[in-house]
C-alpha atoms as a PDB file:
ATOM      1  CA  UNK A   1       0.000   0.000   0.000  1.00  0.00           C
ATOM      2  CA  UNK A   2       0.822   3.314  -0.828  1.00  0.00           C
ATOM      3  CA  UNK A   3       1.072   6.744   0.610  1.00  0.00           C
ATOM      4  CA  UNK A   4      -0.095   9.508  -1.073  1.00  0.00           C
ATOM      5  CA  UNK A   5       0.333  12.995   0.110  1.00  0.00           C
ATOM      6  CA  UNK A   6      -3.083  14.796  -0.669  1.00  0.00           C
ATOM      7  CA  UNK A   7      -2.685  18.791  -0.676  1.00  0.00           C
ATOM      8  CA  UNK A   8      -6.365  19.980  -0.676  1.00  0.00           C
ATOM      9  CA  UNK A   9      -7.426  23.934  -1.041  1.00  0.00           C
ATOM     10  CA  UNK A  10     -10.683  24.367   0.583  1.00  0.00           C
ATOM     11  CA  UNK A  11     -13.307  27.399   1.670  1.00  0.00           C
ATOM     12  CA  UNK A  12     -12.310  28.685   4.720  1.00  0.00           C
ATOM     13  CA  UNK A  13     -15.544  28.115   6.049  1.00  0.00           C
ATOM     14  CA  UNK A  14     -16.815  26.423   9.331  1.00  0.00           C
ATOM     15  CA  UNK A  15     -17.618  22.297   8.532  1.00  0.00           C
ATOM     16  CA  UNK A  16     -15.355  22.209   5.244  1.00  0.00           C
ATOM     17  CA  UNK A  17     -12.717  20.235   7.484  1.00  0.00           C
ATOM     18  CA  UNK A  18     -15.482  17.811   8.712  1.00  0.00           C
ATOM     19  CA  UNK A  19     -16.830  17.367   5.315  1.00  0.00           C
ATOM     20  CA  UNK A  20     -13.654  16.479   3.973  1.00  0.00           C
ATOM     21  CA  UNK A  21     -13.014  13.959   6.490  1.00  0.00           C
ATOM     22  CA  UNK A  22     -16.356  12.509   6.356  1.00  0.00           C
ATOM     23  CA  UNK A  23     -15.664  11.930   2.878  1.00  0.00           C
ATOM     24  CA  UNK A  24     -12.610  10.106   3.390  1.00  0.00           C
ATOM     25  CA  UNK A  25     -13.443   8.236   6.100  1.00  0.00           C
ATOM     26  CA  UNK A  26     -17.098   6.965   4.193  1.00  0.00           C
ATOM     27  CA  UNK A  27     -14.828   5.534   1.757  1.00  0.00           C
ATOM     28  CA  UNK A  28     -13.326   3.566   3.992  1.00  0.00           C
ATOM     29  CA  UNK A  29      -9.467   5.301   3.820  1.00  0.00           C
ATOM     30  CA  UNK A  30      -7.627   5.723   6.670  1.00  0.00           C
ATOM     31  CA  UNK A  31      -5.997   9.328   7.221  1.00  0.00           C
ATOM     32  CA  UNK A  32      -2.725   8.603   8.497  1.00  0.00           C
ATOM     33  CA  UNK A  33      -1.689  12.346   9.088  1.00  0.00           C
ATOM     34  CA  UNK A  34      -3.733  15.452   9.038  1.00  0.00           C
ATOM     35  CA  UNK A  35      -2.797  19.314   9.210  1.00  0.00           C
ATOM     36  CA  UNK A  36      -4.972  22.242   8.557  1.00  0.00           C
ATOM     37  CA  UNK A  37      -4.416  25.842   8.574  1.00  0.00           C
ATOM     38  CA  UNK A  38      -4.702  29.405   6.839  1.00  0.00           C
ATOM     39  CA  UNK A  39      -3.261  30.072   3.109  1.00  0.00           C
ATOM     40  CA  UNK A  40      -2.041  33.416   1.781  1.00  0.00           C
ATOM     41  CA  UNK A  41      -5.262  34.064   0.906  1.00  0.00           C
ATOM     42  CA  UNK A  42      -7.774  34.782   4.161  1.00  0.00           C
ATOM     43  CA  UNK A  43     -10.782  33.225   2.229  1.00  0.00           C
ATOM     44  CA  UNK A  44      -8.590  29.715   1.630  1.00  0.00           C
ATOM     45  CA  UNK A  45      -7.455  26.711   3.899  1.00  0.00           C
ATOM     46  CA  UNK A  46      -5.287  24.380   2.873  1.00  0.00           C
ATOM     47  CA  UNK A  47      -5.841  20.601   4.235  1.00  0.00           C
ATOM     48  CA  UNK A  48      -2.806  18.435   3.771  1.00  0.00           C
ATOM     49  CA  UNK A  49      -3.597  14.706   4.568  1.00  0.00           C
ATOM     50  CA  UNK A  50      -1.222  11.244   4.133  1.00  0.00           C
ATOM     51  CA  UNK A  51      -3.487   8.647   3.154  1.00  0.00           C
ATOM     52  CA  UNK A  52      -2.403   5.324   2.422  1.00  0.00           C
ATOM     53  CA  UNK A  53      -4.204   3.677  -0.335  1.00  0.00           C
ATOM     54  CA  UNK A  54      -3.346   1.001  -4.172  1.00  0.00           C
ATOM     55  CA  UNK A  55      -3.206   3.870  -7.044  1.00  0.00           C
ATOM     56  CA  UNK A  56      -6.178   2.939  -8.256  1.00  0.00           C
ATOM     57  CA  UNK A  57      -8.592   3.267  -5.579  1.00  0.00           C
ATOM     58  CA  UNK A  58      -6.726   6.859  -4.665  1.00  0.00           C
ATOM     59  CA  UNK A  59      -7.581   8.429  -8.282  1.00  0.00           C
ATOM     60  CA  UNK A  60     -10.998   7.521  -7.082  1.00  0.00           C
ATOM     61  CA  UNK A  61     -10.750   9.381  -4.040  1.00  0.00           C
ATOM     62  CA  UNK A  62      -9.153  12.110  -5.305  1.00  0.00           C
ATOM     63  CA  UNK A  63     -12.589  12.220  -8.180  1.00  0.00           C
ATOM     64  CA  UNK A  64     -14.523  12.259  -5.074  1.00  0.00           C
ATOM     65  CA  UNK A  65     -13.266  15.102  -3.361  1.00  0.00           C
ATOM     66  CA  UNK A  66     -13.428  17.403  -6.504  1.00  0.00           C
ATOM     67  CA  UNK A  67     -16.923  17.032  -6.592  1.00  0.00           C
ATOM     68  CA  UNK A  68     -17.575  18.417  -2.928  1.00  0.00           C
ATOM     69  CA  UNK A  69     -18.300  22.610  -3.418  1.00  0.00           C
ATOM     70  CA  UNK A  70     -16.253  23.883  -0.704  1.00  0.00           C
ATOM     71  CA  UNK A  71     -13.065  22.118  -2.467  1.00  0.00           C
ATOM     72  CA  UNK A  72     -11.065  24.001  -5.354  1.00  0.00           C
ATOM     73  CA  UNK A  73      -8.230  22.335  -5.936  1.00  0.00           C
ATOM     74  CA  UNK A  74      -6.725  18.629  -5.133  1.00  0.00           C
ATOM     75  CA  UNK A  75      -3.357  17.833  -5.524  1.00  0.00           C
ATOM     76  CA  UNK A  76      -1.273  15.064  -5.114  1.00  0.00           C
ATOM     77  CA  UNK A  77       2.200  15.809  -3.950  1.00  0.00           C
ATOM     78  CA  UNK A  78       4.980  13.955  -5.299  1.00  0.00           C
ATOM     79  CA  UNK A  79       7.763  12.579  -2.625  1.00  0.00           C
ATOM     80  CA  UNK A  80      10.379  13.475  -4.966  1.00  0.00           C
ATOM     81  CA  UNK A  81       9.531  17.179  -5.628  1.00  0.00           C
ATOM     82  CA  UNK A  82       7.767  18.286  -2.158  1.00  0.00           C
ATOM     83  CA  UNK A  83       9.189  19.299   0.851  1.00  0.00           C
ATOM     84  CA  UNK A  84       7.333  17.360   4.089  1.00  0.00           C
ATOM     85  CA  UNK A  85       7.900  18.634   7.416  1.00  0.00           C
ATOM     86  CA  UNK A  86       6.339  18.306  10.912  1.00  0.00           C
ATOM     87  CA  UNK A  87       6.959  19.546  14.464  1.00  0.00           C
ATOM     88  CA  UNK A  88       7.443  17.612  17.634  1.00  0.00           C
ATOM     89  CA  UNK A  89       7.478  18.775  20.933  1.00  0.00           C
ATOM     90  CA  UNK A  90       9.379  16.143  23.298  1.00  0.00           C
ATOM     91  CA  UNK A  91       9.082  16.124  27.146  1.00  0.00           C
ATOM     92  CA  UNK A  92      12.545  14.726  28.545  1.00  0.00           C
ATOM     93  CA  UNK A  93      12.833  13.464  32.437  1.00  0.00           C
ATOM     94  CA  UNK A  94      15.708  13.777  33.361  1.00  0.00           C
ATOM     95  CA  UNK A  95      18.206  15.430  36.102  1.00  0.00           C
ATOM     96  CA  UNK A  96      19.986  18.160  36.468  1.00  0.00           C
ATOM     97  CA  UNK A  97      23.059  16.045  35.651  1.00  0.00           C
ATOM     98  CA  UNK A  98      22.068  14.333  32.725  1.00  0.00           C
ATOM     99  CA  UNK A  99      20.740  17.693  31.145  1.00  0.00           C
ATOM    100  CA  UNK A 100      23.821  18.683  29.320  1.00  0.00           C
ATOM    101  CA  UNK A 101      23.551  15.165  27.201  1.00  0.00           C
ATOM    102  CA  UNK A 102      19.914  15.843  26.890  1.00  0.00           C
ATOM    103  CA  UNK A 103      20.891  19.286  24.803  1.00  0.00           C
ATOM    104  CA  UNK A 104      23.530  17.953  23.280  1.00  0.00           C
ATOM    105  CA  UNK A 105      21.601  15.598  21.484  1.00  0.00           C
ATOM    106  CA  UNK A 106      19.155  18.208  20.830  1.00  0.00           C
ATOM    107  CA  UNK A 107      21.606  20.329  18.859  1.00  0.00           C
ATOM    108  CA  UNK A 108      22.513  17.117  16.971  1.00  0.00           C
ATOM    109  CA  UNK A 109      18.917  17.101  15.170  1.00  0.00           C
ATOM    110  CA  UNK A 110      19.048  21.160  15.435  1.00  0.00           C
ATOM    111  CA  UNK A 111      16.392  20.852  17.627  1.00  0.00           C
ATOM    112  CA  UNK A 112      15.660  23.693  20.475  1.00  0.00           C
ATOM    113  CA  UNK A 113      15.323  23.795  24.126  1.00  0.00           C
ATOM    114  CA  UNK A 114      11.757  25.757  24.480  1.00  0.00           C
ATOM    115  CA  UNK A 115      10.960  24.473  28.516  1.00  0.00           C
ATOM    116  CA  UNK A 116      12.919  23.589  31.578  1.00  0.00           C
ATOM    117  CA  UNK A 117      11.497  22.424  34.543  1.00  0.00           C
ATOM    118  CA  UNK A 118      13.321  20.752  38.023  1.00  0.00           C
ATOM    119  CA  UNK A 119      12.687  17.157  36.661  1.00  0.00           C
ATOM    120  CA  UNK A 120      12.269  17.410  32.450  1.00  0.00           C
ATOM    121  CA  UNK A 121      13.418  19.388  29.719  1.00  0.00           C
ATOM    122  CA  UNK A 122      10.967  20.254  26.804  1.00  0.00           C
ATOM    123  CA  UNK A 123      12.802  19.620  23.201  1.00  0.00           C
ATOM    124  CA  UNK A 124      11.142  21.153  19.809  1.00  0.00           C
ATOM    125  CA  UNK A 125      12.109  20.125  16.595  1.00  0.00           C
ATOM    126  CA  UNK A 126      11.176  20.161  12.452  1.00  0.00           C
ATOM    127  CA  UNK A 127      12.044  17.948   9.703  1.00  0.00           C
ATOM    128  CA  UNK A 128      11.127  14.817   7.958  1.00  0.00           C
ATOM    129  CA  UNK A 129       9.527  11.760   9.821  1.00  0.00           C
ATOM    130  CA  UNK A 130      12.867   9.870   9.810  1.00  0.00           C
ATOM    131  CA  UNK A 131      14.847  12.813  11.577  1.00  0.00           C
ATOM    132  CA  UNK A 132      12.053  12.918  14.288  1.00  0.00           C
ATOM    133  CA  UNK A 133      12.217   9.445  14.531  1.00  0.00           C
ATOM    134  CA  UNK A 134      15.977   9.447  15.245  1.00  0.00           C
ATOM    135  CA  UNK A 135      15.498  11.579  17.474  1.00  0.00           C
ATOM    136  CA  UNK A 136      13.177  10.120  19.487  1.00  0.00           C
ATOM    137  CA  UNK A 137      14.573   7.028  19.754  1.00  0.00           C
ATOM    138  CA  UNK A 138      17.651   8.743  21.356  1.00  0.00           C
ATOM    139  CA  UNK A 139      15.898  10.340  23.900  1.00  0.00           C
ATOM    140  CA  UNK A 140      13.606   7.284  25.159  1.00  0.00           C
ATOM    141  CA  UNK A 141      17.018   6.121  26.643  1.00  0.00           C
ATOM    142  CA  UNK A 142      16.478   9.064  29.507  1.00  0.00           C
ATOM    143  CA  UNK A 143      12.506   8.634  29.644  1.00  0.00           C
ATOM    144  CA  UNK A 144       9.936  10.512  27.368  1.00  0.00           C
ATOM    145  CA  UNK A 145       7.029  11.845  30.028  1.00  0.00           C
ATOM    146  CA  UNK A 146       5.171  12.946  26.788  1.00  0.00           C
ATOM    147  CA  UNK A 147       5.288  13.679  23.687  1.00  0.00           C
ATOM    148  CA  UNK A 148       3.146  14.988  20.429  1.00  0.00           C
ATOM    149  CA  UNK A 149       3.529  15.485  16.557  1.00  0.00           C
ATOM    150  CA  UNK A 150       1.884  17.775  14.608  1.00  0.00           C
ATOM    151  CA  UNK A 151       0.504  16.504  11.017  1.00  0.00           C
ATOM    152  CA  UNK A 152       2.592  16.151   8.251  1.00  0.00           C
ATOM    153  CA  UNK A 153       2.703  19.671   6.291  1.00  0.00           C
ATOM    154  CA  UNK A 154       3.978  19.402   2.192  1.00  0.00           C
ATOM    155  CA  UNK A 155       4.875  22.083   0.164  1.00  0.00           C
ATOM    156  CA  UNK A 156       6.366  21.502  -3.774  1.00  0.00           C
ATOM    157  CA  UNK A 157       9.298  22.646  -4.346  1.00  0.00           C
ATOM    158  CA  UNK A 158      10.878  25.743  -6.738  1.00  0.00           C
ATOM    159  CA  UNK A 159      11.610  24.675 -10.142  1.00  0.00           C
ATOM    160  CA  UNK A 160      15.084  25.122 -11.209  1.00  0.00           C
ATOM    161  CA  UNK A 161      15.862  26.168 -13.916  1.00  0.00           C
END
């Protein structure tokens, strides 16, 4: 199974999102990762969803979603010419003494320090899934208290020329 990278401009209207969704998740498609937020233009959203799905049955879907009014444009983004990103925020226990590790490990993935309490340190970072991943699985070593991801977020990228 495949995963497709769905880039979806939408009304920026109360219920689009659930619409959307409901859409999907009729069809029987799972949504692996979700983000949602303003465009450059106030009267725009743009919904950018991973779903995993065979080709066939994702041309389909992407049919389907065309045909709902609040929807202008679907696009599917390619892995090879779009830049995916997400954020995690990382919640750290560990002491006092084992702090300096903790941050060094942080500036490894060029990650940032954002919150530092007596018993954990808060660590935010950006990039692609695997980066986040790495990191992650360095820090469980020292204990993860909590933890959350954002949705994936895709942008193409500038053609060279």
């Amino acid at each position: 199974m495949e995963r497709h990278i769905l880039s979806i401009l939408v009304e920026n209207k109360s219920g689009v999102l659930s619409r959307v969704v409901g859409l999907v998740s009729r069809r029987g498609y799972n949504i692996e990762s979700l983000s949602v937020g303003p465009t450059e233009d106030e009267n725009l959203s743009r919904i950018t969803m991973i779903v995993p799905t065979e080709s066939a049955s994702f041309e389909q879907l992407t049919k389907q979603l065309n045909k709902l009014v609040c929807v202008y444009k679907v696009v599917e983004m390619d892995k090879g010419d779009a830049i995916v990103r997400e954020l995690v925020l990382i919640k750290v226990a560990v002491a006092a003494e084992k702090r300096n590790e903790v941050i060094e490990i942080a500036n490894v993935f060029r990650a940032k320090v954002v919150d530092v309490g007596r018993a954990s340190i808060t660590i935010e970072a950006t990039g692609d899934e695997h980066k986040l991943s790495g990191l992650e699985n360095l820090l469980r070593a020292y204990g993860i208290k909590e933890i959350t991801r954002t949705g994936k977020i895709a942008m193409k990228r500038s053609v060279h020329n």
